[in-house]
N, C-alpha and C. Protein backbone atom coordinates (compact mmCIF):
# COMPACT_ATOMS: atom_id res chain seq x y z
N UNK A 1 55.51 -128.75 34.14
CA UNK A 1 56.07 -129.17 35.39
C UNK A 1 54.97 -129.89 36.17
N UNK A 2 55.53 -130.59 36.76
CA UNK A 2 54.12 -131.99 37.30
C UNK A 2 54.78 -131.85 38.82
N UNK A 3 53.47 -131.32 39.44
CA UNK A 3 53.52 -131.49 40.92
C UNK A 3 53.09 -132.69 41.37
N UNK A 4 53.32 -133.09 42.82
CA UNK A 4 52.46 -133.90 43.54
C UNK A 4 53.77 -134.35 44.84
N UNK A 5 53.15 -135.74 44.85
CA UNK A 5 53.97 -136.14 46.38
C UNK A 5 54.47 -137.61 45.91
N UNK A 6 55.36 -137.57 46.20
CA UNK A 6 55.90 -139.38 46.18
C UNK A 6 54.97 -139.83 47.61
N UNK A 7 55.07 -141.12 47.27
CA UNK A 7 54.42 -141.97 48.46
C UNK A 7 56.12 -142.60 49.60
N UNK A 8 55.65 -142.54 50.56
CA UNK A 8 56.59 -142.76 51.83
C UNK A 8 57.41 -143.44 51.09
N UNK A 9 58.86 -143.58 51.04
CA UNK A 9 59.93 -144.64 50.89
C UNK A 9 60.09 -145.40 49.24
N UNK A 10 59.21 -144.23 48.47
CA UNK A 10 58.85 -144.38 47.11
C UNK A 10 59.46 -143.23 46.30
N UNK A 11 60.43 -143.17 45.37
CA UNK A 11 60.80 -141.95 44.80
C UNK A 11 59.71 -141.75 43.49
N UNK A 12 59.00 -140.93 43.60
CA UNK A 12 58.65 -140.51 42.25
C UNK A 12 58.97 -139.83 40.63
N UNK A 13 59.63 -140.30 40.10
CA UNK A 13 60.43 -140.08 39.05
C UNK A 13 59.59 -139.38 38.25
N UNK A 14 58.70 -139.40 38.04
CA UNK A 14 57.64 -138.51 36.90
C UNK A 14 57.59 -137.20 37.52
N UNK A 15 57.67 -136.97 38.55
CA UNK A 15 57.35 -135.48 39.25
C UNK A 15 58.24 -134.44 39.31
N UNK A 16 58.32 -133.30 38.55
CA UNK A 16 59.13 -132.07 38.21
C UNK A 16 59.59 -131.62 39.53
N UNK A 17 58.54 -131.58 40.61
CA UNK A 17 58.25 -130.75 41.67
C UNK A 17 57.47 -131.68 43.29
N UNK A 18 58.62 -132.73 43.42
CA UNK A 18 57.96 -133.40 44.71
C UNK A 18 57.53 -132.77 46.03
N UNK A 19 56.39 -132.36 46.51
CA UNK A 19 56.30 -131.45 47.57
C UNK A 19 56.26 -132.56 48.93
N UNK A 20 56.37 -133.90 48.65
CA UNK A 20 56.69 -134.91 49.63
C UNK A 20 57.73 -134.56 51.00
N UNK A 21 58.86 -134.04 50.57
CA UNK A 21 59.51 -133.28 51.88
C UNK A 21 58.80 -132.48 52.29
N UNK A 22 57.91 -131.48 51.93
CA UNK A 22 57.20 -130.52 52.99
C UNK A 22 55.75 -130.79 53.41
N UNK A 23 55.81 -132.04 53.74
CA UNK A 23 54.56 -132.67 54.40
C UNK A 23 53.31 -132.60 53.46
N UNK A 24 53.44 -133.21 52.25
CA UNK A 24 52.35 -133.25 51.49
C UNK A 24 51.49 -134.27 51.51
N UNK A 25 51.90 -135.11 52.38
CA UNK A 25 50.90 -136.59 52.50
C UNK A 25 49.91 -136.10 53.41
N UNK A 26 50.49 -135.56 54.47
CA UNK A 26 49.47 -134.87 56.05
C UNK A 26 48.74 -133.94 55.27
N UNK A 27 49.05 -132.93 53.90
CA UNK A 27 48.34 -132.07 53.71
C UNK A 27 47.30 -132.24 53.05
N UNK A 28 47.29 -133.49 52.05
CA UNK A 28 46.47 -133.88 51.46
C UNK A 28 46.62 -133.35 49.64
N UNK A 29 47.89 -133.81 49.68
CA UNK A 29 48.35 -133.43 48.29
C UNK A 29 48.29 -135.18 47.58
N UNK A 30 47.64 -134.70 46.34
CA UNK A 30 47.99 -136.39 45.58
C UNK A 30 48.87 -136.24 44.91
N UNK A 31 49.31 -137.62 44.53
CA UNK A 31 50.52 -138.00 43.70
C UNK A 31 50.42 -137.17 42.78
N UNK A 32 49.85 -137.07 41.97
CA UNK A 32 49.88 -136.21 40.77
C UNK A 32 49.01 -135.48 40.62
N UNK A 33 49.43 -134.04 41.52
CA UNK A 33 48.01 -132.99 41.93
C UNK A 33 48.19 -132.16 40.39
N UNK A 34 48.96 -131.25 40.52
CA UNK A 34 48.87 -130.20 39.09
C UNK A 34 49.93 -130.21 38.53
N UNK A 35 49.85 -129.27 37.28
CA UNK A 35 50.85 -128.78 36.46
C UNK A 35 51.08 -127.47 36.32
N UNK A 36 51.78 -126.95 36.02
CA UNK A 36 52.17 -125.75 35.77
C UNK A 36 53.17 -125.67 34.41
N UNK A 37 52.38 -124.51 33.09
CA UNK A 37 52.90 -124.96 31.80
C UNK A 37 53.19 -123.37 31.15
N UNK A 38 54.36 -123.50 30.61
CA UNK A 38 53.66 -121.90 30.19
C UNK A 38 52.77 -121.81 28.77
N UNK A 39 52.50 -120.78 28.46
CA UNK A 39 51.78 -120.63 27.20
C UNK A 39 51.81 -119.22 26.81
N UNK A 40 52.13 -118.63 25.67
CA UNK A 40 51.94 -117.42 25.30
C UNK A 40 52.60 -116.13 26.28
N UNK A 41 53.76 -116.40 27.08
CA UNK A 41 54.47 -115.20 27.49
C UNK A 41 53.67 -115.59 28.90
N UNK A 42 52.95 -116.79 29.56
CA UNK A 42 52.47 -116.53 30.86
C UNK A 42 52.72 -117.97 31.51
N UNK A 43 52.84 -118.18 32.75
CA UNK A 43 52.59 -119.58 33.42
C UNK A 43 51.47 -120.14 33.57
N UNK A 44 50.83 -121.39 34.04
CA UNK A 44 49.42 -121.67 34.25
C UNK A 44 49.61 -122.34 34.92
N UNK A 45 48.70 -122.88 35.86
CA UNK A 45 48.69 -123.88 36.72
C UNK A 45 47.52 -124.78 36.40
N UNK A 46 46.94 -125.62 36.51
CA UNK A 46 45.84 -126.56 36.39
C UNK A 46 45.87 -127.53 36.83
N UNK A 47 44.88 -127.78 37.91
CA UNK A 47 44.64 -129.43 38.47
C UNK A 47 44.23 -130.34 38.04
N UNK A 48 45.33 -131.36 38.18
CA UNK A 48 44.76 -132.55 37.52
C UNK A 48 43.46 -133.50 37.71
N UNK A 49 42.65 -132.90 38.77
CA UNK A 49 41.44 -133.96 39.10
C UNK A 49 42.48 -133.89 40.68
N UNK A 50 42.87 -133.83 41.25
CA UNK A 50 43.22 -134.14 42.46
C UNK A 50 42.02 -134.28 43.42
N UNK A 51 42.16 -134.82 44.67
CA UNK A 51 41.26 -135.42 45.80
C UNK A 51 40.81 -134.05 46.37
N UNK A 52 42.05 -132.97 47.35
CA UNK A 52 41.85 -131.97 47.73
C UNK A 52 41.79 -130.66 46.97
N UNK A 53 41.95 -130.63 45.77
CA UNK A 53 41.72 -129.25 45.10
C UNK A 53 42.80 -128.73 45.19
N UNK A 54 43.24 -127.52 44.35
CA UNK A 54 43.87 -126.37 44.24
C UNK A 54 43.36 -125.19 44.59
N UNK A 55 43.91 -124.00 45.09
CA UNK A 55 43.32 -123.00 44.91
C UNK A 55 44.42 -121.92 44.96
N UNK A 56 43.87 -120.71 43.93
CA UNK A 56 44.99 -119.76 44.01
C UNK A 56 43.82 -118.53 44.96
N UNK A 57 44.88 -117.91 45.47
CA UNK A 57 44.42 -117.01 46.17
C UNK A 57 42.57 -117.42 47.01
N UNK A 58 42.70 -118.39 47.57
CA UNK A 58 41.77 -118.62 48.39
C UNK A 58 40.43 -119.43 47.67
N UNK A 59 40.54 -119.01 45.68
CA UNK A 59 39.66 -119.31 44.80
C UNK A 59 40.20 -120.78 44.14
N UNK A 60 38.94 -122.10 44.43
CA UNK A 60 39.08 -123.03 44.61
C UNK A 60 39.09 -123.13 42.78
N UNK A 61 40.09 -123.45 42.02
CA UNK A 61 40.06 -124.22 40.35
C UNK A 61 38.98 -125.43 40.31
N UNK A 62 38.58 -124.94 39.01
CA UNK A 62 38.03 -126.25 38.47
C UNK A 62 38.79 -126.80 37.58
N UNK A 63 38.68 -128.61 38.40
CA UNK A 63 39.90 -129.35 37.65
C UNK A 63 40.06 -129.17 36.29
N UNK A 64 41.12 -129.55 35.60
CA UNK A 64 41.83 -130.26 34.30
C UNK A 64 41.52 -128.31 33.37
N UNK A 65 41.47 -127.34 34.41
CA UNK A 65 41.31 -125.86 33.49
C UNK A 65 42.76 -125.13 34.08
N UNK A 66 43.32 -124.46 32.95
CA UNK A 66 44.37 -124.02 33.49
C UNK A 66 44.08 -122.48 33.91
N UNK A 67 44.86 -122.14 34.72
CA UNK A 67 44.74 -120.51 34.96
C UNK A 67 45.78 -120.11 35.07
N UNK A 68 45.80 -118.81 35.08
CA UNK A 68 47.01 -117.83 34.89
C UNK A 68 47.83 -117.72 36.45
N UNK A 69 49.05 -117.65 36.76
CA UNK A 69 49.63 -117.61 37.51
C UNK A 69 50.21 -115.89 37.53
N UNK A 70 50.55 -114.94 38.74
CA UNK A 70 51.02 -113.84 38.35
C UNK A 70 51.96 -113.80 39.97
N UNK A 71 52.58 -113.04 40.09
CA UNK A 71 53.79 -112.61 41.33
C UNK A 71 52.57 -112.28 42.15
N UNK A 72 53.29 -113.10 43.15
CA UNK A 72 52.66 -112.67 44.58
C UNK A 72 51.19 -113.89 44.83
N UNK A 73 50.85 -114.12 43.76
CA UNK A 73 50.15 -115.44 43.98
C UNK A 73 50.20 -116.46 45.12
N UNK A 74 49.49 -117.01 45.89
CA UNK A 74 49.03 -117.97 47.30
C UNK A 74 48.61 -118.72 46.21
N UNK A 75 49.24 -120.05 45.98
CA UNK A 75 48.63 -121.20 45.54
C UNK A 75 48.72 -122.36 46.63
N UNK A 76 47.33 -123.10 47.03
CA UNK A 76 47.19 -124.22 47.82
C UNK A 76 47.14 -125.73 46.95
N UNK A 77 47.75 -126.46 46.90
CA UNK A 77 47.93 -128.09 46.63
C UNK A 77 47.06 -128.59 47.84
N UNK A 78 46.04 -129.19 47.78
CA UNK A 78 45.14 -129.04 48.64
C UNK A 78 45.45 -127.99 50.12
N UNK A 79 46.07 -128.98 51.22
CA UNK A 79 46.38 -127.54 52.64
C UNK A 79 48.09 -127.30 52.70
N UNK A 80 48.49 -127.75 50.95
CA UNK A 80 50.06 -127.19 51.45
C UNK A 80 50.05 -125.81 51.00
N UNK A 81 50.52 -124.72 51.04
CA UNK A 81 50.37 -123.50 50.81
C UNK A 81 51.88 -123.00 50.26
N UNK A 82 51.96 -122.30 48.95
CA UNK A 82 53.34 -121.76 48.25
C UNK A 82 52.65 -120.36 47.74
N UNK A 83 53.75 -119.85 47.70
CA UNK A 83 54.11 -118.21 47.37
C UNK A 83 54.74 -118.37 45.99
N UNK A 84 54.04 -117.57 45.10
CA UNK A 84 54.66 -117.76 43.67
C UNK A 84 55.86 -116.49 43.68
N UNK A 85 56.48 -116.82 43.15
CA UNK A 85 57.63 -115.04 43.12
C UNK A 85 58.13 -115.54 41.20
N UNK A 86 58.30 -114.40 40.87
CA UNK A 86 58.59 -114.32 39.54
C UNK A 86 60.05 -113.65 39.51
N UNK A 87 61.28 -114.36 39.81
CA UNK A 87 62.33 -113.45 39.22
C UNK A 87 63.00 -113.39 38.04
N UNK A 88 63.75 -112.24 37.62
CA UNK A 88 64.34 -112.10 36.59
C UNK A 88 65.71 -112.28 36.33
N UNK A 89 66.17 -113.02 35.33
CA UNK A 89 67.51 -113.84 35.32
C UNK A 89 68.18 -112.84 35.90
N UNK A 90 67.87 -111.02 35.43
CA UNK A 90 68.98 -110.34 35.86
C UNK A 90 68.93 -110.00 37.49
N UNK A 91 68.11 -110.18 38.00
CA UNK A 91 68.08 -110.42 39.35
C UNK A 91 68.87 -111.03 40.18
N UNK A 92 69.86 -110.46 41.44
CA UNK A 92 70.84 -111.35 41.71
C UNK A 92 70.00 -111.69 43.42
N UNK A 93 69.89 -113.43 42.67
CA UNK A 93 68.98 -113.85 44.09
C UNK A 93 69.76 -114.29 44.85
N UNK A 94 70.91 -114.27 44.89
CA UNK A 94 72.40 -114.41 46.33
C UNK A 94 72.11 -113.66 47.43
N UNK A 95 71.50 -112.53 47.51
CA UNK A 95 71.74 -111.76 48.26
C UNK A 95 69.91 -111.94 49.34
């Protein structure tokens, strides 16, 4: 899954995950900040070289290395800030 931001009045078609609606230009998210892949029963995240960095839980990644993602995770796209949650299909998230 390929994060980043479309540019103003530009749709970005390559991007899994446009964080462009939640103010990712002001935050300092690039076009094509990270990915997130799974591997072996786990998620990962890894920055692509971006301008502002990633960081999970406050701990800044070194680019193009993936790391493990787990519930409850604070991941920053440079100053946009997301909450990872892990649910389970049998989980009824309606409610």
């Amino acid at each position: 899954m390929l994060i980043g931001r479309s540019a103003d009045g530009e749709e970005q078609k390559s991007l899994s995950l446009d964080l462009g609606p939640f103010g990712a230009y002001q935050g300092g998210v690039s076009r094509q900040h990270a990915a997130i892949t799974r591997h072996e029963g786990g998620l990962y995240v890894e920055d692509l070289g971006s301008t502002n960095g990633t960081r999970i839980n406050g701990f800044q990644l070194t680019a193009r290395r993936k790391y493990r993602l787990r519930d409850g995770d604070e991941v920053e796209f440079a100053r946009l800030r997301t909450l990872i949650r892990f649910v389970r299909p049998s989980d009824d998230i309606s409610s």
